[in-house]
C-alpha atoms as a PDB file:
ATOM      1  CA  UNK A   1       0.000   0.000   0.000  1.00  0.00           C
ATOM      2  CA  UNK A   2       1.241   3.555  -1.014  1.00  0.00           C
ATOM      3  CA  UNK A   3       2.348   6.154   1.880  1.00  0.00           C
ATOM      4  CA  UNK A   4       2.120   9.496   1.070  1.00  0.00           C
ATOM      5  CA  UNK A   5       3.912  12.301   3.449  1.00  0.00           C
ATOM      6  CA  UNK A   6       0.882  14.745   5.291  1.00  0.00           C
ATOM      7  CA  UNK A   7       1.814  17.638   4.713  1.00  0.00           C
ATOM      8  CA  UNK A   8       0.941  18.446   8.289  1.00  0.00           C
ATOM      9  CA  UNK A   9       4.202  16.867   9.280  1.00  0.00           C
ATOM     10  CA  UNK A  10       6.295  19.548   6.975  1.00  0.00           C
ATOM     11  CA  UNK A  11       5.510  22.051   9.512  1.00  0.00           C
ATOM     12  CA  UNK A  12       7.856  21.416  12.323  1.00  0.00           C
ATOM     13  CA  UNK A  13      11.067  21.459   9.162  1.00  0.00           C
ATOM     14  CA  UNK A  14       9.722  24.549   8.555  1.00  0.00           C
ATOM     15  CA  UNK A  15      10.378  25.874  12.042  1.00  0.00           C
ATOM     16  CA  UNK A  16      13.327  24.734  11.875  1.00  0.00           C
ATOM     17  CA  UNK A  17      14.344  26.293   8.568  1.00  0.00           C
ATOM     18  CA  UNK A  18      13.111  29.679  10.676  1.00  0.00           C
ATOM     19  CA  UNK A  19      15.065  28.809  13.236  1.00  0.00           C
ATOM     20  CA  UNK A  20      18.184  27.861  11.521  1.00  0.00           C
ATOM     21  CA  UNK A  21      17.658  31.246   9.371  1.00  0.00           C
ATOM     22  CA  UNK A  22      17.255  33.580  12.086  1.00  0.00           C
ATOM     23  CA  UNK A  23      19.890  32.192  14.187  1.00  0.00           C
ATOM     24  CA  UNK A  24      23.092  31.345  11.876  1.00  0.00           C
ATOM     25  CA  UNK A  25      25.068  34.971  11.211  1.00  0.00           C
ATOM     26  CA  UNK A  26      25.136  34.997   7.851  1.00  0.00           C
ATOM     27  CA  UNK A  27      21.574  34.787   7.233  1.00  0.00           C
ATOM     28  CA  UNK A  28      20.232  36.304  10.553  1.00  0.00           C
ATOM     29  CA  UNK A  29      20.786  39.680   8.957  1.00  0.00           C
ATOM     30  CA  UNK A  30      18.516  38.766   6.017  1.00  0.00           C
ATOM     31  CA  UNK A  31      15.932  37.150   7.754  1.00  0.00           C
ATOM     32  CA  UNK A  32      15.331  40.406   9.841  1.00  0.00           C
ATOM     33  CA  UNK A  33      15.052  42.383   6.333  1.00  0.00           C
ATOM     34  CA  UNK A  34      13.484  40.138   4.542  1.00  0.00           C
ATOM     35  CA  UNK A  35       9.632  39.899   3.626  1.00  0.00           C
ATOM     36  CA  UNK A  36       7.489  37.872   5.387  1.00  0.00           C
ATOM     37  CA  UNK A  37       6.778  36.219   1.688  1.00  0.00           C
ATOM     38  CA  UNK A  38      10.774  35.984   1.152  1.00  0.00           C
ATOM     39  CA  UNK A  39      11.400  35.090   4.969  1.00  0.00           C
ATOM     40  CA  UNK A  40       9.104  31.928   4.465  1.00  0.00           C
ATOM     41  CA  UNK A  41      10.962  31.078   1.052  1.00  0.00           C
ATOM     42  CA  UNK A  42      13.658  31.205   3.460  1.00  0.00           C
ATOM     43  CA  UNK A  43      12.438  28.962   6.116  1.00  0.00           C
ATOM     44  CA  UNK A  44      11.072  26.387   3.759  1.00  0.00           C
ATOM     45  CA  UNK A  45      14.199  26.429   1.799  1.00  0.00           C
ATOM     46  CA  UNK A  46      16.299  25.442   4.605  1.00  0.00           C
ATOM     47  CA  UNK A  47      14.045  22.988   5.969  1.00  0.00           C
ATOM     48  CA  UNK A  48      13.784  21.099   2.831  1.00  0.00           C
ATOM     49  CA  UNK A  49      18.057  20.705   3.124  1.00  0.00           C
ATOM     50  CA  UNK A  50      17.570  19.767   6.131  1.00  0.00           C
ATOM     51  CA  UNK A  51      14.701  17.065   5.496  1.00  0.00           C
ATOM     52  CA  UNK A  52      17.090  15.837   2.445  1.00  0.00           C
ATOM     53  CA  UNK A  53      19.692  15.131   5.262  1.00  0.00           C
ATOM     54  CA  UNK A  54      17.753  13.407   7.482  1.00  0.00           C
ATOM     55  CA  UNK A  55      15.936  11.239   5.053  1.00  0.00           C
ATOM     56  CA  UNK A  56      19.517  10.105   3.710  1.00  0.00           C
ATOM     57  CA  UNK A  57      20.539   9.226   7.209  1.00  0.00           C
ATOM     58  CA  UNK A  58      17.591   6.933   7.881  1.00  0.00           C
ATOM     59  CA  UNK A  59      17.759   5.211   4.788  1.00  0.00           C
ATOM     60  CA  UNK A  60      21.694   4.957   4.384  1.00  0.00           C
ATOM     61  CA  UNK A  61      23.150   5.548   7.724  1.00  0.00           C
ATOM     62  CA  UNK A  62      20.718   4.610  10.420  1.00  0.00           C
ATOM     63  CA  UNK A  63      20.629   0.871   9.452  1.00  0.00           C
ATOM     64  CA  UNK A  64      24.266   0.340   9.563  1.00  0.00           C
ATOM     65  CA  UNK A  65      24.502   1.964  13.443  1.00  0.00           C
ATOM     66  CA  UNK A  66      23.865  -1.361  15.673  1.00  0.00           C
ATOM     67  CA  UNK A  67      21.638  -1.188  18.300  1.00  0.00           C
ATOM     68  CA  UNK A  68      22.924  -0.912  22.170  1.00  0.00           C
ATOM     69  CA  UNK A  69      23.739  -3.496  24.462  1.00  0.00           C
ATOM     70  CA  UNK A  70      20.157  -3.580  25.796  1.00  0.00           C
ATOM     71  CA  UNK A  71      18.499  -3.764  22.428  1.00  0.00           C
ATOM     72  CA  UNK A  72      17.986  -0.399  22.808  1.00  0.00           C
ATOM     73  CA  UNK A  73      17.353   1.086  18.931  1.00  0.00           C
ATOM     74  CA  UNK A  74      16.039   4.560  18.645  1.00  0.00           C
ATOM     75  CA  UNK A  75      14.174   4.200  15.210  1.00  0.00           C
ATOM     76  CA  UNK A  76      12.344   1.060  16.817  1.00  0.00           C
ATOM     77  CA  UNK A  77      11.355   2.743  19.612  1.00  0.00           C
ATOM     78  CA  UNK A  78      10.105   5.856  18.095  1.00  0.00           C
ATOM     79  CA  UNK A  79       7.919   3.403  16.023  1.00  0.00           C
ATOM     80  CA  UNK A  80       6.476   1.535  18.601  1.00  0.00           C
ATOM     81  CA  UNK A  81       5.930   4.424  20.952  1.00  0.00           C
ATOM     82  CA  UNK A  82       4.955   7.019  18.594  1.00  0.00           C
ATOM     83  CA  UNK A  83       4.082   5.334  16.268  1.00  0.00           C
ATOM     84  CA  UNK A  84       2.811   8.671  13.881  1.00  0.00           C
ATOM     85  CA  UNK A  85       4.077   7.650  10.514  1.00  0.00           C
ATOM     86  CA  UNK A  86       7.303  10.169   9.341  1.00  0.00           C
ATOM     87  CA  UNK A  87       6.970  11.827  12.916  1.00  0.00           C
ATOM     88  CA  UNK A  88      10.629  10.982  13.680  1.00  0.00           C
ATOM     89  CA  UNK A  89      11.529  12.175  10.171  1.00  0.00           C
ATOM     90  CA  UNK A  90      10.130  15.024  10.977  1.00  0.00           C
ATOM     91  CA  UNK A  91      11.164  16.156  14.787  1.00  0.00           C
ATOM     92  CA  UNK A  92      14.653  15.263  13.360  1.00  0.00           C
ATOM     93  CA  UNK A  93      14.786  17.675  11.005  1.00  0.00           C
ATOM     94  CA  UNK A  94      13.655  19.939  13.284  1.00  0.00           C
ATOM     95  CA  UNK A  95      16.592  19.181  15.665  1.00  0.00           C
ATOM     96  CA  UNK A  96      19.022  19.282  13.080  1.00  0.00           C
ATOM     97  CA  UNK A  97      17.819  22.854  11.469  1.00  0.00           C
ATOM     98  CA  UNK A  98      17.193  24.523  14.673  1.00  0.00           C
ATOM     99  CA  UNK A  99      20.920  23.608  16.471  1.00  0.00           C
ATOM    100  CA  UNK A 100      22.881  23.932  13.157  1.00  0.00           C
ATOM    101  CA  UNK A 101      22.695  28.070  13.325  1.00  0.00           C
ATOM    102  CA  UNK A 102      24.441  28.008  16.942  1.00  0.00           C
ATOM    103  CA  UNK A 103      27.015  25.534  15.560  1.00  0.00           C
ATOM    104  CA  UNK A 104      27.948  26.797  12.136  1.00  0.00           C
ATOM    105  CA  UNK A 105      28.425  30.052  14.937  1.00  0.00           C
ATOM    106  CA  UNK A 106      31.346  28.802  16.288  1.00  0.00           C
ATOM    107  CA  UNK A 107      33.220  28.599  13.345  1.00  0.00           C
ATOM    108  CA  UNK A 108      35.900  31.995  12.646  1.00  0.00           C
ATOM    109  CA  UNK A 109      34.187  32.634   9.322  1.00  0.00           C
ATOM    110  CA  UNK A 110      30.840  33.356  10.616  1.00  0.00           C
ATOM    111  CA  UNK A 111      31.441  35.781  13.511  1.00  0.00           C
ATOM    112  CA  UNK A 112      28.916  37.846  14.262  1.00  0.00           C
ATOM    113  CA  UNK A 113      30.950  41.498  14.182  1.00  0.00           C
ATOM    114  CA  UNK A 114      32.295  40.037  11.074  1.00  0.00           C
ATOM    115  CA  UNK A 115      29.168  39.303   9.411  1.00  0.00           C
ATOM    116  CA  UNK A 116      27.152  42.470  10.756  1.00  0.00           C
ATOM    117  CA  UNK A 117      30.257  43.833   8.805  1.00  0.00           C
ATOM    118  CA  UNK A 118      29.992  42.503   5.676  1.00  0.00           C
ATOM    119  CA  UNK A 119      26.060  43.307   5.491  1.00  0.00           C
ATOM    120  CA  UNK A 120      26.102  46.465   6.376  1.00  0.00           C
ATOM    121  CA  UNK A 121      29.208  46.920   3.623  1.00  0.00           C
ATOM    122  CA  UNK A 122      26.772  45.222   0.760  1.00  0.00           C
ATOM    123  CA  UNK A 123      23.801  45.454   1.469  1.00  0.00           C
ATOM    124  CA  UNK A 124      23.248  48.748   4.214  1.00  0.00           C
ATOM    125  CA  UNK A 125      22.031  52.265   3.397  1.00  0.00           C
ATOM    126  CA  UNK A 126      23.769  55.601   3.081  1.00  0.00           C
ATOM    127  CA  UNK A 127      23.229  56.460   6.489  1.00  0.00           C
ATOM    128  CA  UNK A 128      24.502  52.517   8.080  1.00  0.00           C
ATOM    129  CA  UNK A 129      27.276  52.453   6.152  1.00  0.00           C
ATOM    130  CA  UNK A 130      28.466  56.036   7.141  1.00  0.00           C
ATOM    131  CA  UNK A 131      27.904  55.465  10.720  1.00  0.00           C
ATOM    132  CA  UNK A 132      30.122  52.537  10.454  1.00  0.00           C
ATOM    133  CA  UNK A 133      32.767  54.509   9.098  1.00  0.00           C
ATOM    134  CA  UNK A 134      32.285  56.766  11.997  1.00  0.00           C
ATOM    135  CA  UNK A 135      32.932  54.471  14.320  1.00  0.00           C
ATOM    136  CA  UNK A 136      35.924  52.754  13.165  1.00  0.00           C
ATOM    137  CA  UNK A 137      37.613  56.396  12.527  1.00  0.00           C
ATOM    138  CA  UNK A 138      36.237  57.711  15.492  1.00  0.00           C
ATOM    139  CA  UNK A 139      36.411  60.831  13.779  1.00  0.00           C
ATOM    140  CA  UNK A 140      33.858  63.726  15.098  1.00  0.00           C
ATOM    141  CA  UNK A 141      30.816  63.802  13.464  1.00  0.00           C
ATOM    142  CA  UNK A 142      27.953  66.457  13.663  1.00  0.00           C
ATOM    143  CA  UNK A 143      24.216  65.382  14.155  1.00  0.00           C
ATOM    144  CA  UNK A 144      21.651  68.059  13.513  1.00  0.00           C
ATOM    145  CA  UNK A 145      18.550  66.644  15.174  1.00  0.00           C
ATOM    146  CA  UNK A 146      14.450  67.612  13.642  1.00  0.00           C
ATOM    147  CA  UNK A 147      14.123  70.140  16.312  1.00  0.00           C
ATOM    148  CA  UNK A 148      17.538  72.377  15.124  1.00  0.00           C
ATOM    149  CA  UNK A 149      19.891  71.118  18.054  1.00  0.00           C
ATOM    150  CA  UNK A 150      22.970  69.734  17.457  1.00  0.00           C
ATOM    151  CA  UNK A 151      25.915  67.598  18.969  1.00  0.00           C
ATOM    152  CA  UNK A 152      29.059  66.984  17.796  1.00  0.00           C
ATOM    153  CA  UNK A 153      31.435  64.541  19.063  1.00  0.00           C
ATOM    154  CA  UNK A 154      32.437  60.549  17.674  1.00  0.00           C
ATOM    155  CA  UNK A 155      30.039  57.950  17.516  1.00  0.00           C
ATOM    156  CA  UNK A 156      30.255  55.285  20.807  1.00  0.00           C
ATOM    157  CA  UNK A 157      27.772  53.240  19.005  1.00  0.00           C
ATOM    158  CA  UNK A 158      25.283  52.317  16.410  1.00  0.00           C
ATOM    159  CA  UNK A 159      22.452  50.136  15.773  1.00  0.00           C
ATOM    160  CA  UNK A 160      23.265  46.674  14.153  1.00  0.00           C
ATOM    161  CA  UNK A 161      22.258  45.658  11.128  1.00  0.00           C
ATOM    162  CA  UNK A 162      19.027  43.847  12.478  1.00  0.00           C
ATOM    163  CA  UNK A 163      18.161  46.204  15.342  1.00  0.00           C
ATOM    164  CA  UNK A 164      14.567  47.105  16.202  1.00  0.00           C
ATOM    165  CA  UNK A 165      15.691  50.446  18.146  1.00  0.00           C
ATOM    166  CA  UNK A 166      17.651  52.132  15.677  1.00  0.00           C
ATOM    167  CA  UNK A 167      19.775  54.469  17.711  1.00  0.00           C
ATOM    168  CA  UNK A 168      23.324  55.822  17.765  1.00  0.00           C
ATOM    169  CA  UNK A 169      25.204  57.240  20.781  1.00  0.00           C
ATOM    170  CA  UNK A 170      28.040  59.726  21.015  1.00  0.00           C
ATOM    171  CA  UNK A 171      30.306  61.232  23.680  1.00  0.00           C
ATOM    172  CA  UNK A 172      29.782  64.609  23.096  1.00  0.00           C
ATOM    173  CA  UNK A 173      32.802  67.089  22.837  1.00  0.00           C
ATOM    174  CA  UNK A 174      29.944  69.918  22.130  1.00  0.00           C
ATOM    175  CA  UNK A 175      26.359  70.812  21.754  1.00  0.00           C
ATOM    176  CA  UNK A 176      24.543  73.725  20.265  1.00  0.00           C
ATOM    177  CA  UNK A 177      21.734  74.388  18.185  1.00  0.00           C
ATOM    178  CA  UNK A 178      20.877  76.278  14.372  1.00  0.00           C
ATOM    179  CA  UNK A 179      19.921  79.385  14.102  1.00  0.00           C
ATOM    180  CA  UNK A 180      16.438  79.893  12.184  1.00  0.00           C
ATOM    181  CA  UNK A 181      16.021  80.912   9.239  1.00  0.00           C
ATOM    182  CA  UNK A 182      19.963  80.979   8.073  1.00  0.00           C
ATOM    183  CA  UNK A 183      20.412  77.767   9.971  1.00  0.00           C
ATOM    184  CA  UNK A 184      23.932  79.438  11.547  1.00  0.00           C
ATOM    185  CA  UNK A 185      25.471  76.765  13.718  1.00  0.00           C
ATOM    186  CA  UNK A 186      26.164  77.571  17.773  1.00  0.00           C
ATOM    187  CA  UNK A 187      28.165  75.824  19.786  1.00  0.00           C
ATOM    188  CA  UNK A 188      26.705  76.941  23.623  1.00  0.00           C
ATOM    189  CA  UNK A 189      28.491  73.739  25.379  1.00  0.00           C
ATOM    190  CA  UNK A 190      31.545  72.608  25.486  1.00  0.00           C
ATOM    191  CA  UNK A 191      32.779  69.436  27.192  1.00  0.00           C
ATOM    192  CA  UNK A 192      36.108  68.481  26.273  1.00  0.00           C
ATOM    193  CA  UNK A 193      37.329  70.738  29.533  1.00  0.00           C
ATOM    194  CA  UNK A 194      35.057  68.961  32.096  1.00  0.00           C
ATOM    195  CA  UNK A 195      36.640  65.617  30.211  1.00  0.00           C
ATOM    196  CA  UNK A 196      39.725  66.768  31.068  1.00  0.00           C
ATOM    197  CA  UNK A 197      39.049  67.188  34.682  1.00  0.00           C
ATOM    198  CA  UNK A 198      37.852  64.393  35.437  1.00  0.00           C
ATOM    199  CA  UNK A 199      40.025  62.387  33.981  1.00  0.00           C
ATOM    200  CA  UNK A 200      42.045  63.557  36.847  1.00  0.00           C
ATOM    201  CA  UNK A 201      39.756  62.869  39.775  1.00  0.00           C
ATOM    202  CA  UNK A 202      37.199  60.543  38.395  1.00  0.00           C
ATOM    203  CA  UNK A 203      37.133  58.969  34.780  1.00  0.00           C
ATOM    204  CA  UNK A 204      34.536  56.473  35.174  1.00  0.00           C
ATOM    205  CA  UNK A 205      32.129  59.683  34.951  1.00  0.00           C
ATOM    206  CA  UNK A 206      32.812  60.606  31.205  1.00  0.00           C
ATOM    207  CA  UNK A 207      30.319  57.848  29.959  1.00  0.00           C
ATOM    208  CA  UNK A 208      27.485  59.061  31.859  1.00  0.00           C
ATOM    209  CA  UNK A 209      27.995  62.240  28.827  1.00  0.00           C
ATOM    210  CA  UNK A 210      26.960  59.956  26.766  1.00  0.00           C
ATOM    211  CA  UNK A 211      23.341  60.962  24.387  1.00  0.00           C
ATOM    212  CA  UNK A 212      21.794  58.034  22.883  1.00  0.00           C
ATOM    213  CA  UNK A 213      19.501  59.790  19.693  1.00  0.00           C
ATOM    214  CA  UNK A 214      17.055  57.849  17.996  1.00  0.00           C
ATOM    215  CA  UNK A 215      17.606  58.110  14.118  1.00  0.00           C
ATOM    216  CA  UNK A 216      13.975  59.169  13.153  1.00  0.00           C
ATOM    217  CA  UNK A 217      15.235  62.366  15.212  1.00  0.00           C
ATOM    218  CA  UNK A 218      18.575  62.926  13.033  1.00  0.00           C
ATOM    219  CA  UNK A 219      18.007  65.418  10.098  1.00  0.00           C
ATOM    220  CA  UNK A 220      21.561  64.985   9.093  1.00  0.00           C
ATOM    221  CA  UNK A 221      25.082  63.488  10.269  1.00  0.00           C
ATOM    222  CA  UNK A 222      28.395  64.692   8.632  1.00  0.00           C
ATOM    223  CA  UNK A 223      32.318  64.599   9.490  1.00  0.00           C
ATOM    224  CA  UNK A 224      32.972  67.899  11.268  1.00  0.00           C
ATOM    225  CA  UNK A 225      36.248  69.319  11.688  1.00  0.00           C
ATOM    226  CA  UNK A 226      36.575  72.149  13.647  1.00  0.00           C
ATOM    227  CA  UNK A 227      39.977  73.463  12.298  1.00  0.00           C
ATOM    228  CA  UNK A 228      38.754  72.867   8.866  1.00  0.00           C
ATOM    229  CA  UNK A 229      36.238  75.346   9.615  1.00  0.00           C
ATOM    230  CA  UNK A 230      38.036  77.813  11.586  1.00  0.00           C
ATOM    231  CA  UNK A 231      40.380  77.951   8.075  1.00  0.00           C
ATOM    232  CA  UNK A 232      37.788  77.782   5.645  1.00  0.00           C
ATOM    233  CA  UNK A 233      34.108  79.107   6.901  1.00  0.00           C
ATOM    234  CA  UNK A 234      35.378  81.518   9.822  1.00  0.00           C
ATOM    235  CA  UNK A 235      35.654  79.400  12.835  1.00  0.00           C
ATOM    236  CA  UNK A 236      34.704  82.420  14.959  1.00  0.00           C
ATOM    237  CA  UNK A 237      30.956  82.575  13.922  1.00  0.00           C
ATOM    238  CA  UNK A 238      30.326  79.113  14.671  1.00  0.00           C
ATOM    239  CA  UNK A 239      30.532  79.981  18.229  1.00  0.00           C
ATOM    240  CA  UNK A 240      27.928  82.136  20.124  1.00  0.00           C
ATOM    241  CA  UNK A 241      29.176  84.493  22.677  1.00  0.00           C
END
């Protein structure tokens, strides 16, 4: 008598597909991006390897692994306790999808700074992949928020590639705001002398400077360089009095 597979069974390898997707670095990235249409193409894509494996180790591995001392066999006694035809096909492949992102993780080539690298190089916007340069130069930057203030200082951090709360944060060396209409910068704070202070009596307090600024607030970011503009723009009238 003919078998056929329910298709009610292909739902546990496709959680694991999701899992395996949304869990291994190099594709964590894209599953956070992705469609729901594409992250289910995805999922089911995955599971199907994953199936493919396991249904080539039960019918070419499995019967040459002897049973234990005790009789002990595991496909027998998923049979006779189960019992649900392709059930152990099936919570197999789940195993096997949903562990294999936290292994392949361990491996040098799939680091996760590395990876959040390498998407954010390809695939990330104007604005990700300018923050990222940022950071690594830790060159000042100015951020001109929606509201005309403005901080300048290097970024301490940025969201990753598959953050929900897209925000950066900077240790300010000065804040201000733009003048309306002309936008005219201002500088009215300055912080690098305070810095300098307490790096004498009490450096752990320089982070708590720290402004975390949600990016729907940003108008604009740019390299600032305050020299640069003393030479060229007339230094002078960046600063009020």
């Amino acid at each position: 008598m003919e078998t056929t597979i329910p298709f009610n069974i292909l739902l546990l390898p496709l959680l694991g597909g999701f899992a395996f997707v949304s869990t291994w670095n190099y594709t964590r990235w894209y599953a956070v991006r992705a469609s729901r249409e594409r992250l289910i193409f995805y999922a089911a894509l995955c599971g199907f390897f994953s199936l493919a494996i396991v249904f080539f180790i039960k019918i070419e591995i499995a019967p040459l692994i002897p049973c234990g001392p005790t009789g002990f066999c595991l496909p027998v006694w998923w049979h006779q306790h189960i019992g649900f035809e392709y059930s152990g096909v099936s919570v197999g492949t789940f195993a096997l999808a949903a562990s294999m992102g936290f292994i392949l993780n361990f491996l040098p080539w799939f680091d996760k700074d590395k990876q959040a690298e390498r998407i954010v190089r390809i695939e990330g916007g104007p604005l990700e992949q300018f923050l990222d340069a940022a950071l690594k130069s830790q060159k000042e930057v100015l951020v001109t928020l929606t509201n005309g203030k403005v901080y300048l200082g290097p970024v301490a951090s940025s969201f990753p590639p598959d953050g929900r709360d897209k925000t950066i944060t900077l240790l300010p060396s000065a804040s201000g705001y733009r003048e309306n209409p002309n936008h005219r910068l201002h500088f009215t704070t300055e912080y690098e002398d305070i810095y300098l202070t307490l790096e004498k009596t009490n450096p752990d307090q320089i982070g708590d400077f720290r402004i975390t600024i949600p990016i729907k607030e940003v108008r604009c970011v740019t390299f600032f360089n305050r020299k640069l503009h003393t030479e060229h723009f007339g230094g002078g009238q960046l600063l009020s009095s």
